[in-house]
N, C-alpha and C. Protein backbone atom coordinates (compact mmCIF):
# COMPACT_ATOMS: atom_id res chain seq x y z
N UNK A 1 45.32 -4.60 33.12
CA UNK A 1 45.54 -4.46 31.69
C UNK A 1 44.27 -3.87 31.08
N UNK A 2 44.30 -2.95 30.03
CA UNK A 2 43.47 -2.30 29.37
C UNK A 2 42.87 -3.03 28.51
N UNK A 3 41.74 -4.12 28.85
CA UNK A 3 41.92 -4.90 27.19
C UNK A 3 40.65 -4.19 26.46
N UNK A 4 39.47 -3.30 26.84
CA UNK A 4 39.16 -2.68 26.14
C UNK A 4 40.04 -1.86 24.68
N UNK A 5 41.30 -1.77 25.76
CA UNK A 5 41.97 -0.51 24.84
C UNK A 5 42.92 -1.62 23.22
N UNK A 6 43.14 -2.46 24.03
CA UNK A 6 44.28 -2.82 23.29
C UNK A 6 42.95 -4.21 22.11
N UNK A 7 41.67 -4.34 22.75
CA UNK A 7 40.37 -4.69 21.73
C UNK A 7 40.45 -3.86 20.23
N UNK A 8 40.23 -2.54 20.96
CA UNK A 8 39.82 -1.42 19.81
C UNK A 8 41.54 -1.21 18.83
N UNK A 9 42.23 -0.92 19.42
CA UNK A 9 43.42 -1.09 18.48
C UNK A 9 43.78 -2.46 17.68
N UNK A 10 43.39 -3.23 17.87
CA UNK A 10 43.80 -4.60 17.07
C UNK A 10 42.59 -4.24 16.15
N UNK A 11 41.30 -4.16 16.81
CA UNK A 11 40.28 -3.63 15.60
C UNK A 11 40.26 -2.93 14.06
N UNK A 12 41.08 -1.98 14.30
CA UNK A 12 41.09 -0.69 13.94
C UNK A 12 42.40 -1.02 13.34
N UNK A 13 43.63 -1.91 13.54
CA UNK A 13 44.93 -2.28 13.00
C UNK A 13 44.39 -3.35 12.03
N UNK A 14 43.48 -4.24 12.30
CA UNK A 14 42.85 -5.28 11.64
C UNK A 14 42.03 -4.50 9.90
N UNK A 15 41.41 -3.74 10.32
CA UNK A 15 40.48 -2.99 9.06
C UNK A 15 41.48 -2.13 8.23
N UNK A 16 42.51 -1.64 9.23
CA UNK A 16 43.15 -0.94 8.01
C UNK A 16 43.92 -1.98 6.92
N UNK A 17 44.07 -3.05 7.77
CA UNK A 17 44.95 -3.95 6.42
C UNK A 17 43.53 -4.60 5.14
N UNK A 18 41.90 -4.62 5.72
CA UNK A 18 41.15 -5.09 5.13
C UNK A 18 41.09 -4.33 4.00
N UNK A 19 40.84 -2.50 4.59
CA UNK A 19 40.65 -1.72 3.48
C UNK A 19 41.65 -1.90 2.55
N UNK A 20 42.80 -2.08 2.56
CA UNK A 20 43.87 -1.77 1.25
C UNK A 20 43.40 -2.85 0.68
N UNK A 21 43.33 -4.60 1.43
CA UNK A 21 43.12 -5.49 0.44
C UNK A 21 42.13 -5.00 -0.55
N UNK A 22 41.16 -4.10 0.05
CA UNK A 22 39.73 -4.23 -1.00
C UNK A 22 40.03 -2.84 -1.64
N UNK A 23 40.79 -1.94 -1.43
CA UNK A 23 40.92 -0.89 -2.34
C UNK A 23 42.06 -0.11 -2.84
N UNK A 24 42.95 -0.94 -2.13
CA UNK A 24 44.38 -0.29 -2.40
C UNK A 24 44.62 -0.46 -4.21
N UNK A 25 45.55 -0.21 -4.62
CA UNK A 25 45.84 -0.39 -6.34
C UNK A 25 46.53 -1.89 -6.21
N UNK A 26 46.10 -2.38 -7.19
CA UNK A 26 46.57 -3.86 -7.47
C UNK A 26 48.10 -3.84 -7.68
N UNK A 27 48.95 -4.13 -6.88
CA UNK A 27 50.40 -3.80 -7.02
C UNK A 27 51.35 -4.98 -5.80
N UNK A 28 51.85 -5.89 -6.72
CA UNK A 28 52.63 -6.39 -5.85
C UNK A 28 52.66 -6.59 -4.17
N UNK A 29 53.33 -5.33 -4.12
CA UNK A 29 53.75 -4.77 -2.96
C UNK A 29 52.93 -4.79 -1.93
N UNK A 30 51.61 -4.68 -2.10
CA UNK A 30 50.16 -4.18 -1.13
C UNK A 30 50.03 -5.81 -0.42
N UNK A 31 50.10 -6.97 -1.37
CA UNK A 31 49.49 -8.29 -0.52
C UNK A 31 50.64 -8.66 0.68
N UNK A 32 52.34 -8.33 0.84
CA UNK A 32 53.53 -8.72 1.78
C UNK A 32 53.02 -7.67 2.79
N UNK A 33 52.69 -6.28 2.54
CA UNK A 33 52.61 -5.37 3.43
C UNK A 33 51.37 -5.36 4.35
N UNK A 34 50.64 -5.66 3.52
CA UNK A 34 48.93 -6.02 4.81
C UNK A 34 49.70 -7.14 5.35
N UNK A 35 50.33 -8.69 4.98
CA UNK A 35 51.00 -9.55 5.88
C UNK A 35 51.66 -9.73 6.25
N UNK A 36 52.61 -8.64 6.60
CA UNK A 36 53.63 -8.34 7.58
C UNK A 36 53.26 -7.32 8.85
N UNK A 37 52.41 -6.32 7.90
CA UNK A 37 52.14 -5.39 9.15
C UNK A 37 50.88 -5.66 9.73
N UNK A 38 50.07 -6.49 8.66
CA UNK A 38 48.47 -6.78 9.69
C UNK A 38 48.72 -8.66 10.02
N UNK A 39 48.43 -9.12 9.45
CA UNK A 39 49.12 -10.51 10.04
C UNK A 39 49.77 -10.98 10.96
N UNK A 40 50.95 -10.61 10.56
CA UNK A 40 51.95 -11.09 11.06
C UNK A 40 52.21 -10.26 12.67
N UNK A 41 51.56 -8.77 12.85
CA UNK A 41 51.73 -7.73 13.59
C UNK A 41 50.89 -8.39 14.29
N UNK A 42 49.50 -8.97 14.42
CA UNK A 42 48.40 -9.49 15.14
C UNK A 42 48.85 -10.87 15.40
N UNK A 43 49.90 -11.58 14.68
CA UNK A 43 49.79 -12.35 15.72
C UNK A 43 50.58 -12.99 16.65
N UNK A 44 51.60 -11.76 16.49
CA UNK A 44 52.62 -11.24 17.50
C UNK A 44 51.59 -10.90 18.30
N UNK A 45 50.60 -9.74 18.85
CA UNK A 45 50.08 -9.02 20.17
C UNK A 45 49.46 -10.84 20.01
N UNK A 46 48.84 -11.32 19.74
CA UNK A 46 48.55 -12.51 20.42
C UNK A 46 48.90 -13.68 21.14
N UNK A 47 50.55 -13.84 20.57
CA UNK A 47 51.08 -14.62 21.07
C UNK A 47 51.52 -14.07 22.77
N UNK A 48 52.34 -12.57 22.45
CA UNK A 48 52.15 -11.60 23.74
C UNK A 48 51.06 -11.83 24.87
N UNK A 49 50.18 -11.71 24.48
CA UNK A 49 49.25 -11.73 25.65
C UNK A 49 48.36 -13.07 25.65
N UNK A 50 48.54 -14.12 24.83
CA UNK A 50 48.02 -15.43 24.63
C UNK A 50 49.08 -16.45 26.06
N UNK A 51 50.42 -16.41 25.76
CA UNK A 51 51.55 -17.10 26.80
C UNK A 51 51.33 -16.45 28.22
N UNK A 52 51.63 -15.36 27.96
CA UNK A 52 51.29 -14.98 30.20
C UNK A 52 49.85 -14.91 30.78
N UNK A 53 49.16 -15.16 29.88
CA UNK A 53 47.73 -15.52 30.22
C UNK A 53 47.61 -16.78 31.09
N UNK A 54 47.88 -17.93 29.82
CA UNK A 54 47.58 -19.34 30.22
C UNK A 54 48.87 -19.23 31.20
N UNK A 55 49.96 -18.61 31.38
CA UNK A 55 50.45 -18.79 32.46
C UNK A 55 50.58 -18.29 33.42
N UNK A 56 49.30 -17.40 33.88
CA UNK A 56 49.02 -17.27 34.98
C UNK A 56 49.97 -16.16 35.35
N UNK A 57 49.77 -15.12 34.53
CA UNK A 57 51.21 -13.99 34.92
C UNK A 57 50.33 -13.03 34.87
N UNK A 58 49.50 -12.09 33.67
CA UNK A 58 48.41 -11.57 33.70
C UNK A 58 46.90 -12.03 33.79
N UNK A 59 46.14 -11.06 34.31
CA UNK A 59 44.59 -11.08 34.63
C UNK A 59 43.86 -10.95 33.66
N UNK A 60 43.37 -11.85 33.33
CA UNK A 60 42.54 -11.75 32.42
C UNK A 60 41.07 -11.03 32.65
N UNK A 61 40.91 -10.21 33.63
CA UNK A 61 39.72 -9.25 33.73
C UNK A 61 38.62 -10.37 34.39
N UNK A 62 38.00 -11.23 34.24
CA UNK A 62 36.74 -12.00 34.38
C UNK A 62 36.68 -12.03 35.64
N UNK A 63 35.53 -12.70 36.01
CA UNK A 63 34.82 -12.96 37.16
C UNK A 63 35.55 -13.70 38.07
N UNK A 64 35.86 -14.08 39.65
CA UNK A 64 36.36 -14.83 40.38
C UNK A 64 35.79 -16.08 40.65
N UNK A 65 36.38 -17.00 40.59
CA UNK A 65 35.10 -18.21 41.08
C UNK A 65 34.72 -19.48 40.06
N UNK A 66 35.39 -18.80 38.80
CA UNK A 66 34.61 -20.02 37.88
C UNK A 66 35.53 -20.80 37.06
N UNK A 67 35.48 -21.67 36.36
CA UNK A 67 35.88 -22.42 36.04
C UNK A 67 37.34 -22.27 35.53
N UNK A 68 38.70 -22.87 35.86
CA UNK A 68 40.01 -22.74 34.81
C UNK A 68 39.94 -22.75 33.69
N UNK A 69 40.43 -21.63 32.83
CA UNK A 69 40.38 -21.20 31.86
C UNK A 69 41.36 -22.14 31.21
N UNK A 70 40.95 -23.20 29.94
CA UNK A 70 41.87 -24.22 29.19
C UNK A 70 41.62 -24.05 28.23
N UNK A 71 42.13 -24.81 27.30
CA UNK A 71 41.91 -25.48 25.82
C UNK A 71 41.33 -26.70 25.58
N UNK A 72 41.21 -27.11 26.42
CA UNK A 72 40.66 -29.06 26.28
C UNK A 72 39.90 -29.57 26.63
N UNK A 73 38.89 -28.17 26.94
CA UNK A 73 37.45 -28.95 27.54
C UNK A 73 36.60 -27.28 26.85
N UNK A 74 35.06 -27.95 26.84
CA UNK A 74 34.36 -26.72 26.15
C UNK A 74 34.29 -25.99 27.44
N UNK A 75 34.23 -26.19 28.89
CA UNK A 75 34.06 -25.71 30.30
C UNK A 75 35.15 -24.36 30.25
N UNK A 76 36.62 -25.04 29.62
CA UNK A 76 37.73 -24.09 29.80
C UNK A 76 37.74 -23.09 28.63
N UNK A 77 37.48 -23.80 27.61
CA UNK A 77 37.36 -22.38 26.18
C UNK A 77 36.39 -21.71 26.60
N UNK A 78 35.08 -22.12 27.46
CA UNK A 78 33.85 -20.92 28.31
C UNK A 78 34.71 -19.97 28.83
N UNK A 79 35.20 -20.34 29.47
CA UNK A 79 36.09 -19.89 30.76
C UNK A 79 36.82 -18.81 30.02
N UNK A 80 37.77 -19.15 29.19
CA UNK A 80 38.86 -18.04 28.86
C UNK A 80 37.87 -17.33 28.25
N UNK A 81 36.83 -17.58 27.51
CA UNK A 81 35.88 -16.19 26.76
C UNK A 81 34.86 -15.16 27.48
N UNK A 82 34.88 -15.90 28.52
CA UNK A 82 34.19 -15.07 29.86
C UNK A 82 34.58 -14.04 30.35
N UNK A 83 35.43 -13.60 29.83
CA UNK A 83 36.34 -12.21 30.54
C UNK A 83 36.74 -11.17 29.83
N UNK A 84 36.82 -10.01 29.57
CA UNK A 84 37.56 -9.31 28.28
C UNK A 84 39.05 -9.54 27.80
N UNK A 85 39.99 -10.03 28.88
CA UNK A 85 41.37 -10.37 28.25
C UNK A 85 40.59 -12.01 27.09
N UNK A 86 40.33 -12.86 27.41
CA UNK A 86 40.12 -13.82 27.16
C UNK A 86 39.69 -13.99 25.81
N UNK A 87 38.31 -13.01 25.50
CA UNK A 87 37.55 -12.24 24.29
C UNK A 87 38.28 -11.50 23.50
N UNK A 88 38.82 -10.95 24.09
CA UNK A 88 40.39 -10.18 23.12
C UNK A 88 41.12 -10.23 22.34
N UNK A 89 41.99 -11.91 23.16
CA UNK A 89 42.91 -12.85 22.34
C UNK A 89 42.40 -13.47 21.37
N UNK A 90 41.36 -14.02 22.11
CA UNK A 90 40.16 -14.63 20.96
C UNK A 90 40.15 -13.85 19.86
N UNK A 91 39.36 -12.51 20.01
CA UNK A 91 39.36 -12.04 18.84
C UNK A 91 40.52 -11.85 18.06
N UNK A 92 41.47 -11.23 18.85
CA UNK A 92 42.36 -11.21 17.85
C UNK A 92 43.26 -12.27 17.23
N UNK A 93 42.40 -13.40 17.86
CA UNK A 93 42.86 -15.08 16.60
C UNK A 93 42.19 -14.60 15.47
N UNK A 94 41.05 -14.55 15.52
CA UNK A 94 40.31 -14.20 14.34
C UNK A 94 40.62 -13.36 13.84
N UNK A 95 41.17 -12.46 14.30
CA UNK A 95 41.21 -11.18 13.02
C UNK A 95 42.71 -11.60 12.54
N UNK A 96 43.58 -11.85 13.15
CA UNK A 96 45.45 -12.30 12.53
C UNK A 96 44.37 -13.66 11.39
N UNK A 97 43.97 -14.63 11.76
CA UNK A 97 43.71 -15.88 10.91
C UNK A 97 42.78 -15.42 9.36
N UNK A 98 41.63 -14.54 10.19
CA UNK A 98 40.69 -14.01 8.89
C UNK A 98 41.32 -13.10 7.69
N UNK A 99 42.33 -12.16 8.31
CA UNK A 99 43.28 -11.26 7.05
C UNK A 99 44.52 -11.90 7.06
N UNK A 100 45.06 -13.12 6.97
CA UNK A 100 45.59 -13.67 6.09
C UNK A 100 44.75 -14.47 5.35
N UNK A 101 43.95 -15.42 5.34
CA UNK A 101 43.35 -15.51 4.27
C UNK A 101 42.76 -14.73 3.63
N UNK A 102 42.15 -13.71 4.25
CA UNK A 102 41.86 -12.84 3.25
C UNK A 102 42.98 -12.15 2.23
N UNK A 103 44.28 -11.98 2.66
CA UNK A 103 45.38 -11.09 1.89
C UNK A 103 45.71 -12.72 0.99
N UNK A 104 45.88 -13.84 1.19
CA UNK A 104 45.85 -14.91 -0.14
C UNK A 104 44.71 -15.14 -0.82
N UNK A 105 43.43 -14.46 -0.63
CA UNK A 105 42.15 -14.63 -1.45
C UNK A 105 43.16 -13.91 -2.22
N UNK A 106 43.07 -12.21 -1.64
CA UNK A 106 43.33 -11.30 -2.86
C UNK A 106 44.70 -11.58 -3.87
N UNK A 107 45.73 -12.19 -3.37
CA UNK A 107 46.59 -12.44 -3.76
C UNK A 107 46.66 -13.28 -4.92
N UNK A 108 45.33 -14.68 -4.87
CA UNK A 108 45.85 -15.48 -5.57
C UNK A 108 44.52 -14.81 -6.62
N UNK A 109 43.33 -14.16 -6.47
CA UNK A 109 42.47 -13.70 -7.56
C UNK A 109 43.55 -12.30 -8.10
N UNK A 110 44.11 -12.00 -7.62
CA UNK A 110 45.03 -10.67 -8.91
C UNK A 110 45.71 -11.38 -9.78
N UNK A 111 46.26 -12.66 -8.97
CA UNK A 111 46.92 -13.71 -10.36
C UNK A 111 46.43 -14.29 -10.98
N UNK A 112 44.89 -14.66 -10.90
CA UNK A 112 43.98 -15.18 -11.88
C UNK A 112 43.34 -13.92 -12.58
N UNK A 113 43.68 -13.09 -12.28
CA UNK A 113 42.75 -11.81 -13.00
C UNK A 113 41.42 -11.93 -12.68
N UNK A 114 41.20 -12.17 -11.32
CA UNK A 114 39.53 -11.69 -10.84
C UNK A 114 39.37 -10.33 -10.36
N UNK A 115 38.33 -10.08 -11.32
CA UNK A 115 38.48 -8.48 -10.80
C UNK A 115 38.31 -7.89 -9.74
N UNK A 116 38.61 -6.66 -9.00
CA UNK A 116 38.31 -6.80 -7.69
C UNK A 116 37.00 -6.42 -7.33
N UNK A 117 35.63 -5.96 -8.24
CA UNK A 117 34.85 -6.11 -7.69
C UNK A 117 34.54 -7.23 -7.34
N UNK A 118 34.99 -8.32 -7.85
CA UNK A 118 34.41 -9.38 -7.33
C UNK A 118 34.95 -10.03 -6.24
N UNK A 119 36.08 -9.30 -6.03
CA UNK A 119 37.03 -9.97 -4.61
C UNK A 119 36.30 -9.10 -3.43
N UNK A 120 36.20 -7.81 -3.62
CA UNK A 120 35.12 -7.10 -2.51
C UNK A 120 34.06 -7.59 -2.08
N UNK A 121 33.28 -8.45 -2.13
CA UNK A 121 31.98 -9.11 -1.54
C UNK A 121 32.64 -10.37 -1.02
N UNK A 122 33.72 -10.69 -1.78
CA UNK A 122 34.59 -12.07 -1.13
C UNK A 122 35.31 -11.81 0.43
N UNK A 123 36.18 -10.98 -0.01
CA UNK A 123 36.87 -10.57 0.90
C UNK A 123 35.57 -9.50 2.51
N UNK A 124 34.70 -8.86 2.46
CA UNK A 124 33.68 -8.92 3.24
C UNK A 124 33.09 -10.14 3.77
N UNK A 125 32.61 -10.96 3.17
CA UNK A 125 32.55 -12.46 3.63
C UNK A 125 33.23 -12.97 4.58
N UNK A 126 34.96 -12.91 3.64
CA UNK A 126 36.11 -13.19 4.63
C UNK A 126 36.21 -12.79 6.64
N UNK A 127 35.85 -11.37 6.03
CA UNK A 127 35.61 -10.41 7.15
C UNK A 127 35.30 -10.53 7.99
N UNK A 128 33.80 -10.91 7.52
CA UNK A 128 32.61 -11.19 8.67
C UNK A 128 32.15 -12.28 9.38
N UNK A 129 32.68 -13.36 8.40
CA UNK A 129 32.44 -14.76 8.37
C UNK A 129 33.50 -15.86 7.51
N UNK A 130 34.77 -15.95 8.47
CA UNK A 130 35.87 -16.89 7.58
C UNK A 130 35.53 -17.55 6.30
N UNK A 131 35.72 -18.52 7.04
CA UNK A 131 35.08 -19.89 5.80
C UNK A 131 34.00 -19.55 5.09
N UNK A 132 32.98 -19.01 5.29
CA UNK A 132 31.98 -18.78 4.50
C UNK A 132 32.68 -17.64 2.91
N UNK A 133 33.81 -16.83 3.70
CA UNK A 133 34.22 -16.45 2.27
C UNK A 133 35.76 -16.86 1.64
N UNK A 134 36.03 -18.02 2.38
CA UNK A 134 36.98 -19.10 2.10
C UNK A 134 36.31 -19.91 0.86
N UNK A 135 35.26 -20.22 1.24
CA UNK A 135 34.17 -21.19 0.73
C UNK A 135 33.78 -20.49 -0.91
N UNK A 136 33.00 -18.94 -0.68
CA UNK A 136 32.88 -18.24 -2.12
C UNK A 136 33.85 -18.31 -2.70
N UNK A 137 34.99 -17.92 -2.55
CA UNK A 137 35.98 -17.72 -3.10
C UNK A 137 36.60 -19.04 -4.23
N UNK A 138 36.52 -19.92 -3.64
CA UNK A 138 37.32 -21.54 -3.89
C UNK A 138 36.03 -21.93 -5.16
N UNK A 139 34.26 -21.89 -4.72
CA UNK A 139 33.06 -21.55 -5.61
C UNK A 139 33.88 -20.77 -6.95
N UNK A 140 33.94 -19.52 -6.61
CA UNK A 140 34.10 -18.77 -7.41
C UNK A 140 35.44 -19.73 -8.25
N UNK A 141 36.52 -19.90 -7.91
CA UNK A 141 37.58 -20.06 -8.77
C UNK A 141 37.06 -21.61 -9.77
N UNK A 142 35.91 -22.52 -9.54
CA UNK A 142 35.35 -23.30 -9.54
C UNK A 142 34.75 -22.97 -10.80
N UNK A 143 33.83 -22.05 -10.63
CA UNK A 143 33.28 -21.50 -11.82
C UNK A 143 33.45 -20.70 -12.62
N UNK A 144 34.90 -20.29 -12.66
CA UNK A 144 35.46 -19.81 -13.38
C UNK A 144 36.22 -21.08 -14.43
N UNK A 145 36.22 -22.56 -13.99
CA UNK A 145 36.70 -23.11 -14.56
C UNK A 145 38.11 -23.91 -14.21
N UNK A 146 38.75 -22.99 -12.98
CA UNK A 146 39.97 -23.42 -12.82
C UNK A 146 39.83 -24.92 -12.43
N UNK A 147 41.59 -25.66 -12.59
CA UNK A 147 41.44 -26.89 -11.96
C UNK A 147 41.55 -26.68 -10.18
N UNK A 148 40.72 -27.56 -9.76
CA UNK A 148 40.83 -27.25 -8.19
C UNK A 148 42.16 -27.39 -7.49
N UNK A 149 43.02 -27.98 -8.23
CA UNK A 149 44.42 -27.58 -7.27
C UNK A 149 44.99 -26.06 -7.58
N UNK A 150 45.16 -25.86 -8.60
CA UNK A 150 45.18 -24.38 -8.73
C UNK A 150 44.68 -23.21 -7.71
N UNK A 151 43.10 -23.49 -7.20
CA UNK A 151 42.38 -22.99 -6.68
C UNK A 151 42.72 -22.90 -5.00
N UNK A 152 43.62 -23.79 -4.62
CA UNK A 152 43.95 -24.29 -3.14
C UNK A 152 45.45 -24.03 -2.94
N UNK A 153 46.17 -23.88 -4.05
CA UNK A 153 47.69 -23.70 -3.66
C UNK A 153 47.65 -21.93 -4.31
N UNK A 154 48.67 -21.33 -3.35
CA UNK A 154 49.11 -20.46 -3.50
C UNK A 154 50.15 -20.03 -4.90
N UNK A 155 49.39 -19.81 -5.81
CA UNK A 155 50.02 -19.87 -7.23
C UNK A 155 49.50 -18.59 -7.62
């Protein structure tokens, strides 16, 4: 399996849904379509190549010799990240998990009327570092005043 190849395409499928969040026109339509076609599309290829992995159907590229690759020990999450299939899936948890929250940052600041410069340094955050722009964001709606349930439910 190519997982270089199919790395760089989830990459590159991942940013194009980032860019619209951060520059597309504020319109309905833009927050279902980054989470159907970037979301929801990522985490379909993950589930794909996440199931015949752990079951031992495809190669996950890595080294011979070392430890079973699991979930339930830090030995086995080593293990599955040790390899490029392994790093792959991985990543592409992160990128399906990071642009949906990022597409409900933007979603729920167009309904509060935050402007989007200010969702652009949020949503980069998001990007680069989840929670850390999970975290600004929730700040931000904070000091804007909202009540904090507001700020946590999708409204």
């Amino acid at each position: 399996m190519n997982w270089e190849m199919i790395f760089g395409v989830a990459n590159a499928w991942a940013l194009l849904g980032w860019l619209a969040l951060a520059f597309a026109p504020k319109r309905e339509i833009v927050a279902p379509i980054v989470f159907f076609a970037g979301s929801v599309l990522l985490a379909c290829l993950y589930a794909v190549l996440i199931i015949p992995l752990m079951a031992g159907l495809i190669s996950d590229g890595g080294p011979t010799g070392r430890p079973a690759a699991d979930l339930t020990s830090l030995a086995g999450v080593m293990a599955l990240f040790d390899s490029p299939g392994g790093a792959t899936i991985g990543w592409i948890h992160y990128l399906a998990f990071d642009l949906f929250v990022g597409t409900w940052i933007s979603r729920n600041a167009d309904r509060h009327k935050i402007s989007r410069w200010l969702q652009i340094p949020i949503l980069f955050f998001t990007l680069m570092a989840g929670p850390i722009g999970l975290l600004l964001y929730l700040l931000l709606r904070q000091i804007k005043g909202e009540k904090p349930q507001n700020a946590v439910l999708p409204s």
